[in-house]
N, C-alpha and C. Protein backbone atom coordinates (compact mmCIF):
# COMPACT_ATOMS: atom_id res chain seq x y z
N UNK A 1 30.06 37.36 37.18
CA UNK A 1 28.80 37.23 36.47
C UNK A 1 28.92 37.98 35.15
N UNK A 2 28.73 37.41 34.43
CA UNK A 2 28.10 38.07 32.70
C UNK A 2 27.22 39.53 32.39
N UNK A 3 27.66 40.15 31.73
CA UNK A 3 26.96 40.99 31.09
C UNK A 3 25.28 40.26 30.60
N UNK A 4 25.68 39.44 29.73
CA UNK A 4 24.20 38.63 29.53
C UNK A 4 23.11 38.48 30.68
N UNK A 5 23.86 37.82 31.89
CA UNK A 5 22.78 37.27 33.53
C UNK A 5 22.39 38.60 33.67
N UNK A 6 23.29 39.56 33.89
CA UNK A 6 22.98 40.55 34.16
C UNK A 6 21.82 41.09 33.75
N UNK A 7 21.59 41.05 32.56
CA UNK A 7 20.12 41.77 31.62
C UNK A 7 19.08 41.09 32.21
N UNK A 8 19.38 39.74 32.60
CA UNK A 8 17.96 38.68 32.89
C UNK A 8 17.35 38.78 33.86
N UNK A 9 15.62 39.50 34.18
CA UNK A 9 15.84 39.46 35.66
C UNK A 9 15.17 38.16 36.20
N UNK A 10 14.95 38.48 37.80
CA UNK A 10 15.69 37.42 38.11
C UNK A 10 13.63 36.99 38.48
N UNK A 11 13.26 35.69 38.20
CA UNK A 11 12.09 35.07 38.43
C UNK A 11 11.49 34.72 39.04
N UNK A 12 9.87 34.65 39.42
CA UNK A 12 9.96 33.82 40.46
C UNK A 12 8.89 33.47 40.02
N UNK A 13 8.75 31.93 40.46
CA UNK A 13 8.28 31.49 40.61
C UNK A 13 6.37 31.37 40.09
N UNK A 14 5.72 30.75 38.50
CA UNK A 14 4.85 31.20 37.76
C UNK A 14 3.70 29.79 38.54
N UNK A 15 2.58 30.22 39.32
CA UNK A 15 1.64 29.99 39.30
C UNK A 15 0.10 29.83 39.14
N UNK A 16 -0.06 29.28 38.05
CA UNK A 16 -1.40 29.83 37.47
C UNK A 16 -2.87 30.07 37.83
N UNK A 17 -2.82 28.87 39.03
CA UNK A 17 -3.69 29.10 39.94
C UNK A 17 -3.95 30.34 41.21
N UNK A 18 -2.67 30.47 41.51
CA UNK A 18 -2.97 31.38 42.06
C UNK A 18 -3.39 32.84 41.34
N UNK A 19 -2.29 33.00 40.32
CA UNK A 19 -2.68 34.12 39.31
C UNK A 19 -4.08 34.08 39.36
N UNK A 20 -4.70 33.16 38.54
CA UNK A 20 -6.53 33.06 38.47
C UNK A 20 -6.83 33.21 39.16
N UNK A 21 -7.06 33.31 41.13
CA UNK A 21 -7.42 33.65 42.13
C UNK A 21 -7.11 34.66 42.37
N UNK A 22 -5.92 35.39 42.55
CA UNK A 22 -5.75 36.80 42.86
C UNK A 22 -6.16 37.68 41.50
N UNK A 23 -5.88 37.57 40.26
CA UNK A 23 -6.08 38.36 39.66
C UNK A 23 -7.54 38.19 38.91
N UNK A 24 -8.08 37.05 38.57
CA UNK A 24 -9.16 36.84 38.02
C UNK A 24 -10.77 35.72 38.79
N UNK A 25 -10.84 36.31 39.99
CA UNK A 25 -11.71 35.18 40.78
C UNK A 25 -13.18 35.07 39.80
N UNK A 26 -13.51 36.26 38.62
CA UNK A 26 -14.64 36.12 38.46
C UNK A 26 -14.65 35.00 37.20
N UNK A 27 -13.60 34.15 37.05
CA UNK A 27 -13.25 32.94 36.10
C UNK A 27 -13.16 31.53 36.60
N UNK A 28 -14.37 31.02 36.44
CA UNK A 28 -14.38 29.70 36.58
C UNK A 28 -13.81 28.60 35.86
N UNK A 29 -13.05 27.67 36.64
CA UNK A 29 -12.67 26.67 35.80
C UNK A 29 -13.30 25.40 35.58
N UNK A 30 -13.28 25.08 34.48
CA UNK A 30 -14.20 23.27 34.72
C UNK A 30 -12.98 22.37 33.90
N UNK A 31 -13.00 21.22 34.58
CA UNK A 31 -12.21 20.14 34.07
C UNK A 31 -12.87 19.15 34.11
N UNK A 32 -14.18 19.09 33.62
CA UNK A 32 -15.16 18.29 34.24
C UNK A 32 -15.83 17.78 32.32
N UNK A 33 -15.18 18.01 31.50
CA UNK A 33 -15.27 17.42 29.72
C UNK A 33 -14.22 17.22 29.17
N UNK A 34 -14.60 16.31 28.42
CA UNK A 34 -13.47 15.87 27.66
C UNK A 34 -13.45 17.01 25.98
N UNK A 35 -12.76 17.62 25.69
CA UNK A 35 -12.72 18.46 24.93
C UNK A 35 -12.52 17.97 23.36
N UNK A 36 -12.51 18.29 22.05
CA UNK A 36 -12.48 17.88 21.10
C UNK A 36 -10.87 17.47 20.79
N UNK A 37 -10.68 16.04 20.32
CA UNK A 37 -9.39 16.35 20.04
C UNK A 37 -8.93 17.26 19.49
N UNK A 38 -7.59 17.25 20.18
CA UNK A 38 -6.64 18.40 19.93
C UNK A 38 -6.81 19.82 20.60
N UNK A 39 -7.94 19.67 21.28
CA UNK A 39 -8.20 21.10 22.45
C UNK A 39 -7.78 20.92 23.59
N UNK A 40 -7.27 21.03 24.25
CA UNK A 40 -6.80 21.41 25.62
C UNK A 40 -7.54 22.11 26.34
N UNK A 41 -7.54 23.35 26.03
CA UNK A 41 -8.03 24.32 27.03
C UNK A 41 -9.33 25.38 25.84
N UNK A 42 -9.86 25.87 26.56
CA UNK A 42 -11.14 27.24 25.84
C UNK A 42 -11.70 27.92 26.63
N UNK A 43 -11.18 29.19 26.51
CA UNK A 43 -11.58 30.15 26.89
C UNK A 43 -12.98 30.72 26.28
N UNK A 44 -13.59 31.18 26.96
CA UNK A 44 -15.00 32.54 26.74
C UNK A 44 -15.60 33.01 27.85
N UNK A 45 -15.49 34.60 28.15
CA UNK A 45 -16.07 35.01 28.44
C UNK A 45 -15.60 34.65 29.96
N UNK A 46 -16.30 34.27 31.27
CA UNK A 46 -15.63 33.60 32.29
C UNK A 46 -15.98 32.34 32.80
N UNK A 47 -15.28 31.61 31.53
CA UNK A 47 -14.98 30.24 31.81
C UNK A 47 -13.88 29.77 31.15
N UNK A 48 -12.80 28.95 31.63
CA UNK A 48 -12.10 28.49 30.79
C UNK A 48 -12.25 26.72 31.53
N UNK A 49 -12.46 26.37 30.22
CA UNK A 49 -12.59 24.79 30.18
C UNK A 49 -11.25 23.84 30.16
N UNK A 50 -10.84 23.49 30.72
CA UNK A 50 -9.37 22.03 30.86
C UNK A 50 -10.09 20.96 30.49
N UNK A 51 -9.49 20.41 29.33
CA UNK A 51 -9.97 18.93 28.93
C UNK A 51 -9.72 17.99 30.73
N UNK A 52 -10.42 17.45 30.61
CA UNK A 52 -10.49 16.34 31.96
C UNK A 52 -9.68 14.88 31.75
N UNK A 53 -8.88 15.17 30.17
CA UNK A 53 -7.72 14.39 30.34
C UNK A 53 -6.54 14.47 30.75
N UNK A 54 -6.23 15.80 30.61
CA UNK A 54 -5.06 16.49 31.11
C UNK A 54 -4.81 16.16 32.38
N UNK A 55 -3.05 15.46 32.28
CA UNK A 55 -2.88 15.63 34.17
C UNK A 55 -2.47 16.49 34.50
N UNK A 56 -1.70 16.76 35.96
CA UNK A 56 -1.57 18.11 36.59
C UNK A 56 -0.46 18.50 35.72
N UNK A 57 0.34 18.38 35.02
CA UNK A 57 1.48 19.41 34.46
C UNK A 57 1.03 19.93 33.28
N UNK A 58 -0.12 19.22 32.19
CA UNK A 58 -0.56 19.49 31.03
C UNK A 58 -1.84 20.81 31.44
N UNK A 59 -2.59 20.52 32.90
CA UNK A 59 -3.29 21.41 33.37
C UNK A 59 -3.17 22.76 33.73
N UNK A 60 -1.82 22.31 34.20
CA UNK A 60 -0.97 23.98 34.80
C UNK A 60 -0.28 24.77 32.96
N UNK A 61 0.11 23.84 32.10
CA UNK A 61 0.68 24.81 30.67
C UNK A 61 -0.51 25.00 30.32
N UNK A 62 -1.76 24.06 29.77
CA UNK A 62 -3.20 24.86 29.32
C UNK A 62 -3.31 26.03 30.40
N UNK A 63 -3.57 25.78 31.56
CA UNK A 63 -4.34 27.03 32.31
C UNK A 63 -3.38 28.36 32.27
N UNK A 64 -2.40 27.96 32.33
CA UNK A 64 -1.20 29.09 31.78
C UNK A 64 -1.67 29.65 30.48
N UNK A 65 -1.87 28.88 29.51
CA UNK A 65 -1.80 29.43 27.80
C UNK A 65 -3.15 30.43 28.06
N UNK A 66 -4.33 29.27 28.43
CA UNK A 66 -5.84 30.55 28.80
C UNK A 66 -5.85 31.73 28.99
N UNK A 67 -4.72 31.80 30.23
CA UNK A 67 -4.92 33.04 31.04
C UNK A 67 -3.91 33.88 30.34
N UNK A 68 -2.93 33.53 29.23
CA UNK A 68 -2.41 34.57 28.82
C UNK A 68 -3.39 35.03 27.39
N UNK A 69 -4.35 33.95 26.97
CA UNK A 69 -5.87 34.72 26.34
C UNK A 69 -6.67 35.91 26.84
N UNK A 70 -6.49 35.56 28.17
CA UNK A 70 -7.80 36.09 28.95
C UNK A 70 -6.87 37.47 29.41
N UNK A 71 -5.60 37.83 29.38
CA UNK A 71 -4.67 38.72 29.68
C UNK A 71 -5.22 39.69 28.22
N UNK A 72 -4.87 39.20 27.04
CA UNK A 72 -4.29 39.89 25.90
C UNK A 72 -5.57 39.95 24.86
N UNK A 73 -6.92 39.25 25.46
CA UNK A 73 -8.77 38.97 25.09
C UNK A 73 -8.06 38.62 23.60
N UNK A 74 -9.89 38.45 23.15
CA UNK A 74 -9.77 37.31 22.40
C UNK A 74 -9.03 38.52 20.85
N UNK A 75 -8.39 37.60 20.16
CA UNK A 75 -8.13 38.44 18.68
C UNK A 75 -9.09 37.94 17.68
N UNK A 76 -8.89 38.73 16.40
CA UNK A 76 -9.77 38.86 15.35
C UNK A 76 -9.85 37.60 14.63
N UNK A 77 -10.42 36.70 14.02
CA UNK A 77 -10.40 35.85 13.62
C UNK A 77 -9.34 35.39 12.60
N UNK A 78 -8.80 36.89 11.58
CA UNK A 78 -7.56 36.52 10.39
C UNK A 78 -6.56 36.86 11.41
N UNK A 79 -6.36 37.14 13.00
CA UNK A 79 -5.41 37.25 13.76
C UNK A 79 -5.00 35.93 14.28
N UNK A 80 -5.99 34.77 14.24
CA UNK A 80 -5.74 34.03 15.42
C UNK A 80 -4.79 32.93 15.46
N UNK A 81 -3.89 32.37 14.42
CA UNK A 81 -3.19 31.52 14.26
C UNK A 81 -1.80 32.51 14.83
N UNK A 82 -1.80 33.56 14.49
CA UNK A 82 -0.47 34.24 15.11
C UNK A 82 -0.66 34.76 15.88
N UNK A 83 -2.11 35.07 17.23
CA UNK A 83 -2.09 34.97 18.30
C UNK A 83 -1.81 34.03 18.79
N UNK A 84 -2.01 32.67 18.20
CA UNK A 84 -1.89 31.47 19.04
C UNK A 84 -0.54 31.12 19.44
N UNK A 85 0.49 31.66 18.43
CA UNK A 85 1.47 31.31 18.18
C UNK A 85 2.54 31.79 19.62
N UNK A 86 2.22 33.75 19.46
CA UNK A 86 2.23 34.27 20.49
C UNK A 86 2.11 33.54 22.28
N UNK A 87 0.80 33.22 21.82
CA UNK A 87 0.44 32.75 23.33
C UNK A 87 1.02 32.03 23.98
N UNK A 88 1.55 31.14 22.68
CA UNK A 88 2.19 29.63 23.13
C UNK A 88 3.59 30.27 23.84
N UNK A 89 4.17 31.63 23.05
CA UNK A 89 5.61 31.62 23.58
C UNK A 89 5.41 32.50 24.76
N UNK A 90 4.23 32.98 25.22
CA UNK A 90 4.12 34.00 26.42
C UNK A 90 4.31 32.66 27.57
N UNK A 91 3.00 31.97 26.95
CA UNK A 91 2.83 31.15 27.84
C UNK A 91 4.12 30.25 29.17
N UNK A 92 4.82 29.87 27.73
CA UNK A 92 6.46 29.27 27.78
C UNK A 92 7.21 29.44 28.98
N UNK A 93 7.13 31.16 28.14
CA UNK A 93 8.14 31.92 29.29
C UNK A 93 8.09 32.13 30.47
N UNK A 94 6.21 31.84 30.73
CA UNK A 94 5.80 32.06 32.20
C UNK A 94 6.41 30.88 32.76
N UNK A 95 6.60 30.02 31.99
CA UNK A 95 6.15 28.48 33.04
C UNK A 95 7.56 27.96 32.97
N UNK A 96 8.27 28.53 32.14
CA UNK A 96 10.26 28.09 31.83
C UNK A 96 10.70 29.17 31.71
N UNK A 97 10.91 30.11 32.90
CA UNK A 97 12.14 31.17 32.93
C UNK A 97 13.39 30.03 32.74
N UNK A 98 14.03 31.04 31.77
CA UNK A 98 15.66 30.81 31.21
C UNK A 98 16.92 29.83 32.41
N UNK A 99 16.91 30.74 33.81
CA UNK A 99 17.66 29.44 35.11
C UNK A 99 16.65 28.44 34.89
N UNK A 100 15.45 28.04 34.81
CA UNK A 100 14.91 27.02 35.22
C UNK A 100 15.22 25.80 33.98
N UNK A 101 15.44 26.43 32.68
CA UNK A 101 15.61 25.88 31.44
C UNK A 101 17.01 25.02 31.63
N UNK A 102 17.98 26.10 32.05
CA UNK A 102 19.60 25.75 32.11
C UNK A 102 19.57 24.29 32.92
N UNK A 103 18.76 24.76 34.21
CA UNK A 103 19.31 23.91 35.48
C UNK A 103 18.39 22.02 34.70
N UNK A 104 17.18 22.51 34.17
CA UNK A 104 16.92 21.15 33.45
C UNK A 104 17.78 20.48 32.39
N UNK A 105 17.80 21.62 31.59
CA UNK A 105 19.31 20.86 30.13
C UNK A 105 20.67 20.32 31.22
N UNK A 106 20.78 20.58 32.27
CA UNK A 106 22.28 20.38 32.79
C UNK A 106 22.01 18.33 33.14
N UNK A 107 20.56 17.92 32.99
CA UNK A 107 20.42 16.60 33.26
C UNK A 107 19.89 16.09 31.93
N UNK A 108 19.22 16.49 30.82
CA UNK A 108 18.84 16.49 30.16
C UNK A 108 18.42 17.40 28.70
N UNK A 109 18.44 16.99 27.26
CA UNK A 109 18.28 17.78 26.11
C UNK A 109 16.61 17.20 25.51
N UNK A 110 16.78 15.69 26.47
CA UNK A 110 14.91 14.64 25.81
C UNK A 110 14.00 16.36 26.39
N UNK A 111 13.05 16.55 25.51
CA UNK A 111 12.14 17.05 25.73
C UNK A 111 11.06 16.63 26.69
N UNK A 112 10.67 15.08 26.41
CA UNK A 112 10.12 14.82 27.67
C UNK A 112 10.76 14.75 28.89
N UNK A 113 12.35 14.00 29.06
CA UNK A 113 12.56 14.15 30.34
C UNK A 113 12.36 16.03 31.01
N UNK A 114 12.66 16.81 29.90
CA UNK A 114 12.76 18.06 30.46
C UNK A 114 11.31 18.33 30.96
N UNK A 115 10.06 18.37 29.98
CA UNK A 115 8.93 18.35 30.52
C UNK A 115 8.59 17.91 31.80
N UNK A 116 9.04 16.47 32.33
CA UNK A 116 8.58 16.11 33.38
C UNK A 116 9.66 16.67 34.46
N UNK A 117 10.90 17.10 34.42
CA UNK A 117 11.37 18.11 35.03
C UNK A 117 11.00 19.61 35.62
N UNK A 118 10.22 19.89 34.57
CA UNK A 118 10.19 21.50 34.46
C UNK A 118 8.49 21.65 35.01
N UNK A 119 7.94 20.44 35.09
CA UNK A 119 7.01 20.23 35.41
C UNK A 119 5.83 20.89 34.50
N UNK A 120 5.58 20.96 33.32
CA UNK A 120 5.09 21.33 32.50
C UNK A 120 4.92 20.29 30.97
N UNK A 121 3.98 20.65 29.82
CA UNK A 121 3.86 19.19 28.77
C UNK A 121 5.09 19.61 27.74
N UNK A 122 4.96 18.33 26.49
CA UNK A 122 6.14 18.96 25.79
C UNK A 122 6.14 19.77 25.10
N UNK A 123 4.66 20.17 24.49
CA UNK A 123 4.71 21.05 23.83
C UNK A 123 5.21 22.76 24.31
N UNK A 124 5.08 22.79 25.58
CA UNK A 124 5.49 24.13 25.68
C UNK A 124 7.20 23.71 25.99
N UNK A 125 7.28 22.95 26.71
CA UNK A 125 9.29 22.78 26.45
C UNK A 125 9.52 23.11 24.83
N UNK A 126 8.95 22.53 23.79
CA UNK A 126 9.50 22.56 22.20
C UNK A 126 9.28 24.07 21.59
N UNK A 127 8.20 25.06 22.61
CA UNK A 127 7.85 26.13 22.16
C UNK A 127 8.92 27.15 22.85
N UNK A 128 9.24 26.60 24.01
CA UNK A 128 10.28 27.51 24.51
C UNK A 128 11.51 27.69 24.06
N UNK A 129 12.05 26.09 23.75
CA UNK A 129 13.22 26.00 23.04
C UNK A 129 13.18 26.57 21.85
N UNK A 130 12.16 26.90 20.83
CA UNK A 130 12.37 27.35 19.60
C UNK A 130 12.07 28.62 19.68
N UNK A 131 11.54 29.28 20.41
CA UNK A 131 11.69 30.76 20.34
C UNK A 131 13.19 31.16 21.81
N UNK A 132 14.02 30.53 21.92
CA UNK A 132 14.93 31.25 22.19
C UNK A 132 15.81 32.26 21.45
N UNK A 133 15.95 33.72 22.29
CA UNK A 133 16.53 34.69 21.58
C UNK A 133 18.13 34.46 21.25
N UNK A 134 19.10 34.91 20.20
CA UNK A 134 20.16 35.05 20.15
C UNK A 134 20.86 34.81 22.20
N UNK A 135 20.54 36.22 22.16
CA UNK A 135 21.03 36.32 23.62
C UNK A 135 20.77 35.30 24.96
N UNK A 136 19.69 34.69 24.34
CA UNK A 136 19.36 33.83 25.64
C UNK A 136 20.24 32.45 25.27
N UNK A 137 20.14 31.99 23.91
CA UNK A 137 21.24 30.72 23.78
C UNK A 137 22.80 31.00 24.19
N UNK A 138 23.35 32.25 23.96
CA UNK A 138 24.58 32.82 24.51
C UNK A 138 23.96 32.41 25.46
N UNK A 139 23.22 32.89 26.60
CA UNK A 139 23.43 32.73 28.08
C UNK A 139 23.42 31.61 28.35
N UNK A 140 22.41 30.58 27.95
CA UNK A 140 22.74 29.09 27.97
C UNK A 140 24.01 28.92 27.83
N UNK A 141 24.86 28.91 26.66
CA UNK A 141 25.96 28.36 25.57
C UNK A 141 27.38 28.43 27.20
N UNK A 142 26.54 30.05 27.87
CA UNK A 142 28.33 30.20 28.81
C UNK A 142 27.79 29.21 29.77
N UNK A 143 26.91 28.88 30.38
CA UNK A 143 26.58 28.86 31.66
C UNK A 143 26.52 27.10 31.68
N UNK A 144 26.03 26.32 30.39
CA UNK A 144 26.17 24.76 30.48
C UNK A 144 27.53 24.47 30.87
N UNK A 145 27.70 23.34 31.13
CA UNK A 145 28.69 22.67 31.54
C UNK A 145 29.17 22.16 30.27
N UNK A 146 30.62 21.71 30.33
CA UNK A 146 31.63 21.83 28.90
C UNK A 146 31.07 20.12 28.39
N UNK A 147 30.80 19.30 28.86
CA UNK A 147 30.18 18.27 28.18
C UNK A 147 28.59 18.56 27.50
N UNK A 148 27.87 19.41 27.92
CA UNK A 148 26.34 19.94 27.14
C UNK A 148 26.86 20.88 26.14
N UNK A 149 27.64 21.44 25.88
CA UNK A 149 27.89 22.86 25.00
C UNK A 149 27.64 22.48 23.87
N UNK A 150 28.06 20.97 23.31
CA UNK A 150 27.73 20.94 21.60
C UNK A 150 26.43 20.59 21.58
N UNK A 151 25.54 20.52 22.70
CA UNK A 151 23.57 20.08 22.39
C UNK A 151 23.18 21.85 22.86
N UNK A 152 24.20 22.57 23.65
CA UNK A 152 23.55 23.83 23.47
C UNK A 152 23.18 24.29 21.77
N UNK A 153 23.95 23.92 20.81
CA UNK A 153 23.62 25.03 19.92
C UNK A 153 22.77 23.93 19.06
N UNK A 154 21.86 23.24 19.60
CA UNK A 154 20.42 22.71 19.22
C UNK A 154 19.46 23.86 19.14
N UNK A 155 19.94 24.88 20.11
CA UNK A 155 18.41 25.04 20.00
C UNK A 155 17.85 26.15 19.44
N UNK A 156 18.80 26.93 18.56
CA UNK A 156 18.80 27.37 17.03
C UNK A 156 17.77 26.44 16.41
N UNK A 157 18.06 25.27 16.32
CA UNK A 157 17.95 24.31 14.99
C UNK A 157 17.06 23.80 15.57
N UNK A 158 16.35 23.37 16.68
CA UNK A 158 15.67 22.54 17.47
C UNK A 158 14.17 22.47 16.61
N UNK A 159 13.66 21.36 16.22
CA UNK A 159 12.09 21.34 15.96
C UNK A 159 11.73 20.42 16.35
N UNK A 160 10.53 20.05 16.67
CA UNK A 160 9.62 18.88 17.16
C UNK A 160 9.62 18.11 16.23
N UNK A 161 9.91 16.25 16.31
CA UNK A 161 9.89 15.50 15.42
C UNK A 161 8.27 15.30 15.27
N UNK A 162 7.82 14.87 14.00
CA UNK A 162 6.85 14.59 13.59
C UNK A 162 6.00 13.47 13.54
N UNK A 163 6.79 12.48 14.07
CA UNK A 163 6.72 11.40 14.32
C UNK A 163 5.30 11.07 15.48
């Protein structure tokens, strides 16, 4: 084993529902509106709202992103685009520890196939992949298999097409 694995510890398993039950029961959820485009999820106070379009994997990364709101409360208003930013990569990490990342790239680099792998939407696969550290693409880079190694060093460079 690597010096690198070594540093990483080892995960288990990120559920958001339960989190919200053991750690936060006095937070109700409603999935019961359709939210403004482009909202997902909204937090205040104890409620956080799930657009009622979302299916279960887009439900579990919103209710993930919320609760790392409702972890870190709300920021200042000239804060909030780089809280958001934040959130997105807390969020990430909860829902794609680094083995879970590898063992998906070893079938796939499509963002959606990985999404529907990793069981989560694409936007947090594209948020995870782009905030990978130096050290964590090394750990990828040893650990892929010798036919993935030249799409490992994507994800330096990796951005969401615009399309």
């Amino acid at each position: 084993m690597s010096v690198v694995a070594n540093t990483l510890p080892a995960m288990q398993a990120w559920h958001p529902w339960r989190t919200l039950g053991d750690q936060f029961p006095h937070i109700v959820v409603s999935c019961d509106y359709q939210l403004p485009a482009g909202v997902r999820g909204w937090w205040r106070g104890n409620t956080i709202w799930l657009c009622k379009t979302l299916n279960q994997a887009e439900r579990r990364s919103t209710l993930t992103h919320e609760l790392m709101h409702v972890i870190r409360g709300l920021a200042p208003p000239e804060l909030r685009d780089r809280e958001e930013r934040r959130v997105d990569e807390l969020a990430a990490r909860k829902l794609i520890p680094l083995p879970e990342l590898l063992h998906g790239l070893q079938s796939s680099t499509n963002d959606d196939e990985l999404a529907e792998a990793l069981w989560t939407d694409v936007h947090t696969v594209r948020v995870r992949r782009e905030t990978l550290t130096p050290l964590e693409i090394a750990w990828l880079d040893e650990h892929l298999d010798d036919e993935m190694d030249a799409s490992a060093c994507q994800f330096a460079e990796h951005r969401p097409s615009t399309a």
